[in-house]
PDB file of N, CA and C in Angstrom:
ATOM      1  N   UNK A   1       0.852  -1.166   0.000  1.00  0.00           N
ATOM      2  CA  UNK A   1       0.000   0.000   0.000  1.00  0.00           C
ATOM      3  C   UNK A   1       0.900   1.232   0.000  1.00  0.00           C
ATOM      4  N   UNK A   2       0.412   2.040  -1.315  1.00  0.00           N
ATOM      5  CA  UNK A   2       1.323   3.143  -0.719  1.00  0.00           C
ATOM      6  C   UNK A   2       0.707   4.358   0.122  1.00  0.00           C
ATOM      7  N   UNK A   3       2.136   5.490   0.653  1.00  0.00           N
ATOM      8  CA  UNK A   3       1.591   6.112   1.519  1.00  0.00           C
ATOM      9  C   UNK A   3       0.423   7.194   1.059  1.00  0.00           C
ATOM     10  N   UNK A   4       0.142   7.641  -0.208  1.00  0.00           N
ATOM     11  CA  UNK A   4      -1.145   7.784  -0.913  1.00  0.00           C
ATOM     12  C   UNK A   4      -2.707   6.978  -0.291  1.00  0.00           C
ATOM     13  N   UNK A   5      -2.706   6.064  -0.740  1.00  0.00           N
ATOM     14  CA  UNK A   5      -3.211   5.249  -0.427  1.00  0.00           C
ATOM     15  C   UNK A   5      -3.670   5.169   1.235  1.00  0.00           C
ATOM     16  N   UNK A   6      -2.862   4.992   1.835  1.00  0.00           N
ATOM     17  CA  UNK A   6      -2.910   5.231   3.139  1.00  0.00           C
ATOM     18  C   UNK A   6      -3.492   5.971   3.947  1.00  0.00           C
ATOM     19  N   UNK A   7      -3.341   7.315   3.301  1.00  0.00           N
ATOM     20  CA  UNK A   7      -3.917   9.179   3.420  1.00  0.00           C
ATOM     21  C   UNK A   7      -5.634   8.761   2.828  1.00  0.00           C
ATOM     22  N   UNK A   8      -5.652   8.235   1.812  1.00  0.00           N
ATOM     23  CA  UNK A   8      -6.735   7.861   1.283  1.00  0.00           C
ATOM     24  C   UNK A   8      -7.861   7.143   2.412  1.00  0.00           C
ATOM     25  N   UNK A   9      -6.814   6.295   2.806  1.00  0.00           N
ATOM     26  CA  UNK A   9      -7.860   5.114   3.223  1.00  0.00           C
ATOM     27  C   UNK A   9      -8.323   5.928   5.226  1.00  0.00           C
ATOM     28  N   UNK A  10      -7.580   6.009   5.499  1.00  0.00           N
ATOM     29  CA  UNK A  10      -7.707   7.219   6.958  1.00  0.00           C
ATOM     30  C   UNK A  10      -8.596   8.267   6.797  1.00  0.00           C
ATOM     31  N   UNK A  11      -8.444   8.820   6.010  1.00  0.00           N
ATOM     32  CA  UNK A  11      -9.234  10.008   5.347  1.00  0.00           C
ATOM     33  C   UNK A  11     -11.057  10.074   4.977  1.00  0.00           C
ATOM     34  N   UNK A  12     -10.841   8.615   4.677  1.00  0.00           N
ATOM     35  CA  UNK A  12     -12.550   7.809   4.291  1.00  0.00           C
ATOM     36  C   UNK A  12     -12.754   8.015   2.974  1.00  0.00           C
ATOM     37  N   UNK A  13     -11.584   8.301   2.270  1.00  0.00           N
ATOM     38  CA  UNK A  13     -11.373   7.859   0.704  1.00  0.00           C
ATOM     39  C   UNK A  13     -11.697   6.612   0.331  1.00  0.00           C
ATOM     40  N   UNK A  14     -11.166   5.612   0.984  1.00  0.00           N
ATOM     41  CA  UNK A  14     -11.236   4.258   0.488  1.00  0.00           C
ATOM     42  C   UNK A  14     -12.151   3.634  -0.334  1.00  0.00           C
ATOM     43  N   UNK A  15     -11.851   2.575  -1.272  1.00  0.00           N
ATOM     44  CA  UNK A  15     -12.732   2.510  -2.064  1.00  0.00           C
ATOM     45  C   UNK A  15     -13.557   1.339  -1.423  1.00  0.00           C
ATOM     46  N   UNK A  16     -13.312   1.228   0.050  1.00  0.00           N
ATOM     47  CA  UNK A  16     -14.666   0.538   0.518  1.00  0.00           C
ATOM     48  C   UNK A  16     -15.762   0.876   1.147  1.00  0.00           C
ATOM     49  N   UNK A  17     -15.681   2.682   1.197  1.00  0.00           N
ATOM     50  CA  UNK A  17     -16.322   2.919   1.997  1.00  0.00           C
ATOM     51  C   UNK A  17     -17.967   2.988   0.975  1.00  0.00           C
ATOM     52  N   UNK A  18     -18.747   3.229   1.845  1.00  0.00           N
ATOM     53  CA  UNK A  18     -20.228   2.953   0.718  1.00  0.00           C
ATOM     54  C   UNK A  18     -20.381   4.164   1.092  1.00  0.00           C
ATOM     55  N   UNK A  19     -20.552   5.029  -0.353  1.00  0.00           N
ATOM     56  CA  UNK A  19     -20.830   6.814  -0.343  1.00  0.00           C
ATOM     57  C   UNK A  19     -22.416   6.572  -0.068  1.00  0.00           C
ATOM     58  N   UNK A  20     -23.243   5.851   0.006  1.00  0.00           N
ATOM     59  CA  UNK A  20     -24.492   6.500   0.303  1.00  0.00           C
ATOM     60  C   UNK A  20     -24.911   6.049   1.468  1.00  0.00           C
ATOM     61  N   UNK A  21     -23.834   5.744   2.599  1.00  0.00           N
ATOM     62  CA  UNK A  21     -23.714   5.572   3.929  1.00  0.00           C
ATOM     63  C   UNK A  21     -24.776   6.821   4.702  1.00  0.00           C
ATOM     64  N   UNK A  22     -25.914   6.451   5.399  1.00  0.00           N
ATOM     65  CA  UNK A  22     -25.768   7.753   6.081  1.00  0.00           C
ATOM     66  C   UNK A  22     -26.349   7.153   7.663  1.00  0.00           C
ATOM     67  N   UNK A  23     -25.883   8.228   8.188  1.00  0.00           N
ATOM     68  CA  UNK A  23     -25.930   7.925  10.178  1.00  0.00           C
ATOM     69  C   UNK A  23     -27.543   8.086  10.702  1.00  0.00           C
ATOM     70  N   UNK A  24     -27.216   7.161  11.625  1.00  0.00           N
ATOM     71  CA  UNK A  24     -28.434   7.604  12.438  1.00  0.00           C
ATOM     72  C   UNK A  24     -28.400   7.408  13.476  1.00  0.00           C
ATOM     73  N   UNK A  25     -28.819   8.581  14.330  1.00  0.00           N
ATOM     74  CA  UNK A  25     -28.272   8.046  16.058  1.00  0.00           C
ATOM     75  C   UNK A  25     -29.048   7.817  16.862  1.00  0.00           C
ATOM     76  N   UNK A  26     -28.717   6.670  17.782  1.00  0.00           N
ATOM     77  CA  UNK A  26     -29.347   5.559  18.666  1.00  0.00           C
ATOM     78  C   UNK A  26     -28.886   5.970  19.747  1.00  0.00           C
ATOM     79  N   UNK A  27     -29.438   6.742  20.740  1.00  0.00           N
ATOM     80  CA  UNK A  27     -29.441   7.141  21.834  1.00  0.00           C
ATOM     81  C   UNK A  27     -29.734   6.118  22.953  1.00  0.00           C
ATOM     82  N   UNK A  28     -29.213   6.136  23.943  1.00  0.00           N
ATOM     83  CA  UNK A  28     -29.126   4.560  24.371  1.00  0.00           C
ATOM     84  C   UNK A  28     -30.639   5.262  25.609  1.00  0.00           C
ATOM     85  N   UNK A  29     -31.311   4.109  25.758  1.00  0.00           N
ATOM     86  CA  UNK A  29     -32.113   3.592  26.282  1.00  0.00           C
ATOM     87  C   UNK A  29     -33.795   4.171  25.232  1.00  0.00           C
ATOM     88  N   UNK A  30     -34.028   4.443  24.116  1.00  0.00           N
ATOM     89  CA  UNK A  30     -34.895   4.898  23.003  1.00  0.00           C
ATOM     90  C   UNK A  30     -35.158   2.931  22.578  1.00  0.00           C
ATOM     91  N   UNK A  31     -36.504   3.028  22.503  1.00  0.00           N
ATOM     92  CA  UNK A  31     -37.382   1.900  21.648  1.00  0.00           C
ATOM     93  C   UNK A  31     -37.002   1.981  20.595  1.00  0.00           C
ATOM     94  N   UNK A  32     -37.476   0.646  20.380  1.00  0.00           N
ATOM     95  CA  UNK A  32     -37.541   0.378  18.886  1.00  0.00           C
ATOM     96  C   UNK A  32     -38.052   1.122  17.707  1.00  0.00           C
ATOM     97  N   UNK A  33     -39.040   1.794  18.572  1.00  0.00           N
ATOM     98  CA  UNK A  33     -40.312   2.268  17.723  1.00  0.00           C
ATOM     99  C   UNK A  33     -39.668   4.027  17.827  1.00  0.00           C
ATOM    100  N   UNK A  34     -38.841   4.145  18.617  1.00  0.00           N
ATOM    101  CA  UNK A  34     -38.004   5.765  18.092  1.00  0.00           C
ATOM    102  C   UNK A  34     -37.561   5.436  17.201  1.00  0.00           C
ATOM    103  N   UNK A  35     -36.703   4.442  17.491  1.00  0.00           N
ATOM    104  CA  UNK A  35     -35.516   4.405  16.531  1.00  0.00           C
ATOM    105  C   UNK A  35     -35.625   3.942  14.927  1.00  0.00           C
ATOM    106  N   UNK A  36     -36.850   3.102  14.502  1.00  0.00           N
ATOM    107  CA  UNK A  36     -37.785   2.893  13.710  1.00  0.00           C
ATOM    108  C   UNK A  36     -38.441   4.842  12.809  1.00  0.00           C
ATOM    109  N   UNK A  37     -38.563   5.598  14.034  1.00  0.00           N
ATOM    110  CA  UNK A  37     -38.663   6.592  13.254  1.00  0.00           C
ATOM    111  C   UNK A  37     -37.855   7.660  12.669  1.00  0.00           C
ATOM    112  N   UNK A  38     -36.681   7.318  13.462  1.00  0.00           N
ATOM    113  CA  UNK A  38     -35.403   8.133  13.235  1.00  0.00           C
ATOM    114  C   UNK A  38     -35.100   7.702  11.696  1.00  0.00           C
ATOM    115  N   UNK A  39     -34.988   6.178  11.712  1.00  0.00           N
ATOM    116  CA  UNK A  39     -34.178   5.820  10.609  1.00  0.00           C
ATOM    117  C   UNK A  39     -35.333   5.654   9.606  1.00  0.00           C
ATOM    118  N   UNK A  40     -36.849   6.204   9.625  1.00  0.00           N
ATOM    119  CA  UNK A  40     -37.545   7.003   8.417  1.00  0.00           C
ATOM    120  C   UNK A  40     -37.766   8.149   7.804  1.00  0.00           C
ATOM    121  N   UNK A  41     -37.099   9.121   8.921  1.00  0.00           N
ATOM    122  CA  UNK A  41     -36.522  10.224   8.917  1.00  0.00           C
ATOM    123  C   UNK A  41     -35.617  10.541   8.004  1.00  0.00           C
ATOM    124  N   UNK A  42     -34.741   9.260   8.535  1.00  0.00           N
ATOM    125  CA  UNK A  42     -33.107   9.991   7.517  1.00  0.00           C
ATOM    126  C   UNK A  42     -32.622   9.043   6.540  1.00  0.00           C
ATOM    127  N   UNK A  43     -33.776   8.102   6.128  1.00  0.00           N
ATOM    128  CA  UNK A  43     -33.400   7.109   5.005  1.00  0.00           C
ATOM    129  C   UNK A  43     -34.819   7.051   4.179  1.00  0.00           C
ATOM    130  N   UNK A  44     -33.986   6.236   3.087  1.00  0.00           N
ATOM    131  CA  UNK A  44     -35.487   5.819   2.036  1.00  0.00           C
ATOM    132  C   UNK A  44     -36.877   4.685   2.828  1.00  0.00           C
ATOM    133  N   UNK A  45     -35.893   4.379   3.896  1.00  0.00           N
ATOM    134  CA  UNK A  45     -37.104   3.211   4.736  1.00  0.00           C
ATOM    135  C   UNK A  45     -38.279   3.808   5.097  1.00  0.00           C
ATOM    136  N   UNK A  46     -39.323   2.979   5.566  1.00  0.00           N
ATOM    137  CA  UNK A  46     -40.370   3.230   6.211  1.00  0.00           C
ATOM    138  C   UNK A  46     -39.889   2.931   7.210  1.00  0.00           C
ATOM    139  N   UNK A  47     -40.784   3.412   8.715  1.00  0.00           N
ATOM    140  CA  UNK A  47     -40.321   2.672   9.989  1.00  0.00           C
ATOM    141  C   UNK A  47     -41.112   1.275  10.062  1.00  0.00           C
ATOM    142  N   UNK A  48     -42.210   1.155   9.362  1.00  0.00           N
ATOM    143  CA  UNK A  48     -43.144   0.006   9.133  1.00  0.00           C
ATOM    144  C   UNK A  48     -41.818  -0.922   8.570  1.00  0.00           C
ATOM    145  N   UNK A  49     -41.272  -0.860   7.539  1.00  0.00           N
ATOM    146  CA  UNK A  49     -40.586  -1.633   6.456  1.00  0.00           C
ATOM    147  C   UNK A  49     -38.921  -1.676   7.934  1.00  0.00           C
ATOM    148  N   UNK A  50     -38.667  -1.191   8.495  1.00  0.00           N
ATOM    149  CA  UNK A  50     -37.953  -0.848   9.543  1.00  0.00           C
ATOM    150  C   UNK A  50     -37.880  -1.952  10.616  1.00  0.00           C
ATOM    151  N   UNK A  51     -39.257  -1.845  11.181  1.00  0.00           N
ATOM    152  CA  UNK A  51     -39.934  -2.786  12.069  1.00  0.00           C
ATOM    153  C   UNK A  51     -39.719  -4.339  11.818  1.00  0.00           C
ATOM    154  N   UNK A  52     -40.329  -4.470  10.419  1.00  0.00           N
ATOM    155  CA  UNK A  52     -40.423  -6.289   9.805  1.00  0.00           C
ATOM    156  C   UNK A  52     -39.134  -6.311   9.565  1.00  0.00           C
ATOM    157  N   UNK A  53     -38.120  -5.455   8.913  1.00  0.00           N
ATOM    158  CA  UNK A  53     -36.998  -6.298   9.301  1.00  0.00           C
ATOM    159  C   UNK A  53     -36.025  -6.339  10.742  1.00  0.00           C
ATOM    160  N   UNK A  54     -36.037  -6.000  11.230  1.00  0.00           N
ATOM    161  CA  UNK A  54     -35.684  -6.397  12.345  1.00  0.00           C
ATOM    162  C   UNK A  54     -36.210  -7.482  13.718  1.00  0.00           C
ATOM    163  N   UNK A  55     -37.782  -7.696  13.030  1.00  0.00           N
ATOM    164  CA  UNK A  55     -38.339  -8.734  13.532  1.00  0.00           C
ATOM    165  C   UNK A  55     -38.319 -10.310  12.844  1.00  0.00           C
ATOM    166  N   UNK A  56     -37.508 -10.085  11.580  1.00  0.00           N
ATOM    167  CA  UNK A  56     -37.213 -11.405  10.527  1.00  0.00           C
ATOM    168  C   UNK A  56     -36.240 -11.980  11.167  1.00  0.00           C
ATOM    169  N   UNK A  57     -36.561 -13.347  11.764  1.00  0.00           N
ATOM    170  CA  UNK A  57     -35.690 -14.056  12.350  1.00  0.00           C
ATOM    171  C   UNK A  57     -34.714 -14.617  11.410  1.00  0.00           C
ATOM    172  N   UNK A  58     -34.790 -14.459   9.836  1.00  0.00           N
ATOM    173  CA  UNK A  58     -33.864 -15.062   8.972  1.00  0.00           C
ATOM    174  C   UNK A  58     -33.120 -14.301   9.224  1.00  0.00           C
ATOM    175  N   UNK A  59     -33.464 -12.498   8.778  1.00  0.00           N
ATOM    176  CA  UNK A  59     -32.493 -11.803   8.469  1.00  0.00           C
ATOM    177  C   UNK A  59     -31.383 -11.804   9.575  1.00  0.00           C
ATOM    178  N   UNK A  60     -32.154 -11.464  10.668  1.00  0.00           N
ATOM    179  CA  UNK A  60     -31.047 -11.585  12.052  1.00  0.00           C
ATOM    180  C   UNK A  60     -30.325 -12.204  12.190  1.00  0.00           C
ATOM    181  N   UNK A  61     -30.759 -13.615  11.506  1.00  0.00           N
ATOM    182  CA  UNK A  61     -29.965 -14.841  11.547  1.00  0.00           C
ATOM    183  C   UNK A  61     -28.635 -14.813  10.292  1.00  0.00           C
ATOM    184  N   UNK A  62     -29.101 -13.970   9.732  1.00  0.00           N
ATOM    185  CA  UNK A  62     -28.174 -13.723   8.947  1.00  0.00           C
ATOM    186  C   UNK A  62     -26.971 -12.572   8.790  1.00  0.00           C
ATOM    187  N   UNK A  63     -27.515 -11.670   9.550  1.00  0.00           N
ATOM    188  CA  UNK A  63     -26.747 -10.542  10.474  1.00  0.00           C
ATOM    189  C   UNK A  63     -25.815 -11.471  11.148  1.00  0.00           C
ATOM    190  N   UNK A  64     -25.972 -12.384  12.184  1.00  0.00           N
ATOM    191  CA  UNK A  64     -25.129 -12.686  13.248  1.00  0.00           C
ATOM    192  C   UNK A  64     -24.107 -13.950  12.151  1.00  0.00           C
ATOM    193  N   UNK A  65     -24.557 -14.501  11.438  1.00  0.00           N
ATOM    194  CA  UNK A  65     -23.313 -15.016  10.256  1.00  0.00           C
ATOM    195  C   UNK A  65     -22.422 -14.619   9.686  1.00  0.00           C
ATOM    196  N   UNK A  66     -22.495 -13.168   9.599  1.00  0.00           N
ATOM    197  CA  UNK A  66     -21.883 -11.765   9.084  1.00  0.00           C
ATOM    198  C   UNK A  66     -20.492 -12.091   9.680  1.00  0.00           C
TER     199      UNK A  66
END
C-alpha cells in the first residue's frame, strides 16, 4: 500500500467505503419504535418496512453469520 493510499484510506477515501452511507443516532435507552422513526426520517425506509426487518428471524440470523 502506498503512503497515498494510506492518506486515502484514513481520510474515508477508500474505495470501501459505501458513499451512500448515512448515520443515524441511537441514543441509548430509546425503543424500537423511536428508533424505527429516526431511521424514516433519515433514510429511504419506512419505519413500518424498519420494524419487519428487524423482527425477521432469517435476516437476524443472517446478520449474526456476518
Amino acid at each position: 500500500m502506498t503512503l497515498d493510499e494510506i492518506i486515502a484510506e484514513l481520510s474515508g477515501q477508500g474505495k470501501d467505503k459505501d458513499q451512500n452511507a448515512t448515520k443515524v443516532l441511537i441514543r441509548e435507552g430509546e425503543q424500537l419504535t423511536d428508533i424505527a422513526k429516526e431511521v424514516e426520517k433519515s433514510t429511504k425506509y419506512s419505519a413500518e418496512d424498519f420494524m419487519a426487518k428487524v423482527q425477521d428471524e432469517d435476516f437476524l440470523r443472517y446478520l449474526v453469520q456476518k
